[in-house]
Protein backbone atom coordinates (compact mmCIF):
# COMPACT_ATOMS: atom_id res chain seq x y z
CA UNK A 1 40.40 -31.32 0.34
CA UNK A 2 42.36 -28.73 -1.59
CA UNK A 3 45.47 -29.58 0.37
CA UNK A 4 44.95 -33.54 -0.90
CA UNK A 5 44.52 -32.59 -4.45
CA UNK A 6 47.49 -30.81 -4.86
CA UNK A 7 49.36 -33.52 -3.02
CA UNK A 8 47.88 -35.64 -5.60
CA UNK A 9 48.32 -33.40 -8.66
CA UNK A 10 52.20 -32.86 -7.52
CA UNK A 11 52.24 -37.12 -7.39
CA UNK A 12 50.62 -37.09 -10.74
CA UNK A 13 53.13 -34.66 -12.39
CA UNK A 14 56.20 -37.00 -10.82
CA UNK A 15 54.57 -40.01 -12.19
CA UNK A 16 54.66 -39.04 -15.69
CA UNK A 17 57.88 -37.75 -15.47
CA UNK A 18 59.19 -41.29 -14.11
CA UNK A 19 56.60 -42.88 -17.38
CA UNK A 20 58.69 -39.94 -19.46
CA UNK A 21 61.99 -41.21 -18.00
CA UNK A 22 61.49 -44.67 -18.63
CA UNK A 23 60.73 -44.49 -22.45
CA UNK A 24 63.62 -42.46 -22.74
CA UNK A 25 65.80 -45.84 -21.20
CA UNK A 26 63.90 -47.64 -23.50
CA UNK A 27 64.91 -45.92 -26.52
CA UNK A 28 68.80 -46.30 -25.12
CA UNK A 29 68.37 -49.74 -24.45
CA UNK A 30 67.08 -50.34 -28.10
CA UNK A 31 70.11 -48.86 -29.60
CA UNK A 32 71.83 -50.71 -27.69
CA UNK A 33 70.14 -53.77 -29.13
CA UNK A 34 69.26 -54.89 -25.27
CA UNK A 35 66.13 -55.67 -25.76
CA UNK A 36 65.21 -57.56 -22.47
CA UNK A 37 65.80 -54.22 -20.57
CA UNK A 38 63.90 -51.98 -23.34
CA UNK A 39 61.06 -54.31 -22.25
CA UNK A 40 61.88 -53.89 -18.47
CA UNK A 41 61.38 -50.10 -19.18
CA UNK A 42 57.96 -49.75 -20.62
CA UNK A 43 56.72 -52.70 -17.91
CA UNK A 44 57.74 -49.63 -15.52
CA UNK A 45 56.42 -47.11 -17.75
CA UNK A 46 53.11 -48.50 -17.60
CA UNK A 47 52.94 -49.54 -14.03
CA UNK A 48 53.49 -45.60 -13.78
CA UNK A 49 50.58 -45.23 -16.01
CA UNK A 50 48.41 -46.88 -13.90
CA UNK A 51 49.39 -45.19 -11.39
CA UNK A 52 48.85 -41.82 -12.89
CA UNK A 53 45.19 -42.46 -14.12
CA UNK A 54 44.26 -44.03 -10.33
CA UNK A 55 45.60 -40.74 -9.07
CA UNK A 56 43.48 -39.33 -11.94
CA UNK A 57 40.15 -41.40 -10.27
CA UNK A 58 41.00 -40.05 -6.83
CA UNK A 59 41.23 -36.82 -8.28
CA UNK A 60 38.09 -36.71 -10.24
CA UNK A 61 36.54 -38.50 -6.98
CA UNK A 62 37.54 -35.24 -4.66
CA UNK A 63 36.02 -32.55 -7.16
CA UNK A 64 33.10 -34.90 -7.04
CA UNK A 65 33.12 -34.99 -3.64
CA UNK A 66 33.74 -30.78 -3.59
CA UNK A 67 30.77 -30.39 -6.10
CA UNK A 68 28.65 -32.19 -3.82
CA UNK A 69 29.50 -30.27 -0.32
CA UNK A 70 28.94 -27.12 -2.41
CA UNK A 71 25.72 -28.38 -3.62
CA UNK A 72 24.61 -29.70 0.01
CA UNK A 73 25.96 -26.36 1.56
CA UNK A 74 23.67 -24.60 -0.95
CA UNK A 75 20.98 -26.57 -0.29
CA UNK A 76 21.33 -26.42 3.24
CA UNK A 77 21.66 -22.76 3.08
CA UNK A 78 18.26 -22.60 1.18
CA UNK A 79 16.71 -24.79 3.40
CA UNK A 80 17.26 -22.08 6.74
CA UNK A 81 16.09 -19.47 4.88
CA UNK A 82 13.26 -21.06 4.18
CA UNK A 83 12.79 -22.28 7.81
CA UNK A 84 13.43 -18.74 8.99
CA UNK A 85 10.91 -17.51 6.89
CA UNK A 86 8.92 -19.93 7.81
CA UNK A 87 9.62 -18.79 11.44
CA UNK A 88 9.29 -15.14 11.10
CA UNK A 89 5.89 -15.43 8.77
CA UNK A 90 4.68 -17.92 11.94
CA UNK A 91 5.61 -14.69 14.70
CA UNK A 92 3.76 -12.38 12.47
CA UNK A 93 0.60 -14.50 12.22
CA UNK A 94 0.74 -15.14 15.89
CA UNK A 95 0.93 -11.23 16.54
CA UNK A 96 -2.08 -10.91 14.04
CA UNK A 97 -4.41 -13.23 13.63
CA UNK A 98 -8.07 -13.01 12.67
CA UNK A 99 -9.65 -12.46 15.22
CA UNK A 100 -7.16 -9.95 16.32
CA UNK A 101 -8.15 -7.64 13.65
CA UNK A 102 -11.95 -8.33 13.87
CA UNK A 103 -11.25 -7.34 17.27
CA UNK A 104 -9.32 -4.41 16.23
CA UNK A 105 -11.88 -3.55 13.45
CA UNK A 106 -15.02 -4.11 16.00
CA UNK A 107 -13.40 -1.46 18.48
CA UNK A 108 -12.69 1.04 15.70
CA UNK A 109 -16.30 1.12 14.65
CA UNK A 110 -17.55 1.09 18.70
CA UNK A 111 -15.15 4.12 18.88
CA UNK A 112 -16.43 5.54 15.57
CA UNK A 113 -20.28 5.08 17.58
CA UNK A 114 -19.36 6.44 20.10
CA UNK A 115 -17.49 9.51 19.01
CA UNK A 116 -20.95 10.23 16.28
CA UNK A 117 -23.14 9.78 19.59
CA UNK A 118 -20.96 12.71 21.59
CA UNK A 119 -20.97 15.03 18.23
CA UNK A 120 -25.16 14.32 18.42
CA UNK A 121 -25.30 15.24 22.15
CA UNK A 122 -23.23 18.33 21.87
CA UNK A 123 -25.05 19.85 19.32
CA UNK A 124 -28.28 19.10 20.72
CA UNK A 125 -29.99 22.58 22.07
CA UNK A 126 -29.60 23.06 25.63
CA UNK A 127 -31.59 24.68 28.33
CA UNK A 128 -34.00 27.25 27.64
CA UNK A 129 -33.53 26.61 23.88
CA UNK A 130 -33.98 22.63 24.28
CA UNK A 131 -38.13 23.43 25.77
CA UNK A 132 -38.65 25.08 21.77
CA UNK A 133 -41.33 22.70 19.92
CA UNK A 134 -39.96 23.10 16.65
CA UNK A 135 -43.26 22.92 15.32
CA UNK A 136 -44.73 25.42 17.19
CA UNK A 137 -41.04 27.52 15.61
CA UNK A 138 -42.16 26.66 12.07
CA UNK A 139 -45.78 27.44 12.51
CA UNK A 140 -44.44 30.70 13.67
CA UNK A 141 -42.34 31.63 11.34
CA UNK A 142 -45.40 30.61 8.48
CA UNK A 143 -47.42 33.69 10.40
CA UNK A 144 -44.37 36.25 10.25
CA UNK A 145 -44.19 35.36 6.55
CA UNK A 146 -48.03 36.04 5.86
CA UNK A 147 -47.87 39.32 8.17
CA UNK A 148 -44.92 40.20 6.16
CA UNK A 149 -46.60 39.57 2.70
CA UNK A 150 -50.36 41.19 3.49
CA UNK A 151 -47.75 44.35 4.74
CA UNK A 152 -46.75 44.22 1.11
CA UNK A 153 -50.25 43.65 -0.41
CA UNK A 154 -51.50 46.86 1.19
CA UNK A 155 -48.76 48.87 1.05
CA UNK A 156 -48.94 51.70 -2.06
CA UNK A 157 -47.24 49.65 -5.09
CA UNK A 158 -46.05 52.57 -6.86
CA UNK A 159 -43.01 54.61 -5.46
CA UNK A 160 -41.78 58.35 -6.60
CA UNK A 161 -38.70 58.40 -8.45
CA UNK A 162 -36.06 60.00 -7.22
CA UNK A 163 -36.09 63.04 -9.20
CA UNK A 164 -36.30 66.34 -7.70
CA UNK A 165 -39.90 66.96 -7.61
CA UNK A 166 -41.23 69.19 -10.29
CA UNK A 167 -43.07 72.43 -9.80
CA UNK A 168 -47.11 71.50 -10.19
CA UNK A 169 -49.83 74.46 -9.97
CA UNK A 170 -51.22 74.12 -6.85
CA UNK A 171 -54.99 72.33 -6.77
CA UNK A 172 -57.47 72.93 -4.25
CA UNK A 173 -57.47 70.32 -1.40
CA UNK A 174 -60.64 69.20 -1.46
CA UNK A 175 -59.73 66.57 -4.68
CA UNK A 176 -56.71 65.15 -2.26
CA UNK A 177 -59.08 64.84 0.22
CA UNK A 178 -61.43 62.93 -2.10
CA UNK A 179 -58.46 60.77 -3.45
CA UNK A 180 -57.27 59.94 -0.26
CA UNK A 181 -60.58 58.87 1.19
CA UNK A 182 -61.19 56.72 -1.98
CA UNK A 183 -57.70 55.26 -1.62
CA UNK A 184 -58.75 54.24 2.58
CA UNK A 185 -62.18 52.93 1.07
CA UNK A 186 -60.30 50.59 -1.18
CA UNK A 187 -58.19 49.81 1.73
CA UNK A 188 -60.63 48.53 3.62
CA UNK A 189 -62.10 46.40 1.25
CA UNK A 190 -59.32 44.63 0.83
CA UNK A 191 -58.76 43.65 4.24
CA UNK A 192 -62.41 42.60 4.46
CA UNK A 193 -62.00 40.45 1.49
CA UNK A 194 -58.89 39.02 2.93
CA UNK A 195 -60.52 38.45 6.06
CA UNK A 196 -62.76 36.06 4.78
């Protein structure tokens, strides 16, 4: 199309020279006072004219023509990307579809199940340890803990400083002896009322 438009634009340019060439006779031939040849001139220089705005048409017909291919090519262009979007957004929805990933999301949880089910068997107590009642364990344990506190009730609540121990005039033992036995009399009250 280029070719044929230059081809036509060279034609064009020739024309007008000829149109050019023939009012120049004109203009002779009127000086000459030959007027029936002046007139034979511009007939000429018109049929060139004509000639010049057809190859004008067939001119402005081409880049018509041109603009349109472009515009087609364009659209054509648009239109396979499209379809091979089209195409490639089809492959990935065949690859995943929904039920694929409720599949998918079914397993993961079945897995996740499964994997909580293990970690509760393998930290379950095993052999001798697995025959403990862990009642019997707690009820137990509530008896060491009320041993351990009656040990404290009747133990003596007041303890010496750790001082070094001062020089005290020596008492007959028969007041110790008295103290002691009240302190074992008290003693044993107190396990008789806790007894009860």
């Amino acid at each position: 199309m280029l070719q044929t438009l230059e081809m036509l634009e060279k034609k064009e340019n020739l024309l007008m020279k000829k149109a050019n060439l023939e009012v120049e006779k004109a203009k002779a031939f009127t000086k000459a006072k030959n007027k029936k040849a002046a007139i034979q001139c511009l007939k000429r220089k018109r049929l060139y004219e004509q000639q010049v705005e057809q190859l004008g048409n067939f001119q402005l017909r081409i880049h018509d023509q041109m603009i349109m291919l472009e515009g087609a090519k364009a659209t054509t262009e648009t239109v396979d990307a499209l379809r091979t979007g089209a195409s490639a957004m089809k492959a990935m929805h065949k690859s995943t579809n929904i039920d694929d990933v409720d599949k998918t999301m079914d397993e993961i949880n079945d897995n996740m199940e499964n994997m909580r089910q293990i970690q509760d068997l393998l930290s379950a107590p095993m052999g001798a340890a697995s025959d403990f009642d862990e009642d019997e364990l707690e009820a137990e344990l509530a008896d060491l803990e009320g041993e351990e506190l009656e040990a404290q009730l009747l133990a003596p609540t007041t303890s010496a400083p750790m001082t070094a121990p001062a020089r005290v005039p020596q008492q007959s033992s028969r007041p110790t002896a008295q103290s002691s036995k009240t302190e074992d009399d008290e003693l044993a009250a107190l396990q008789a009322e806790m007894a009860m």
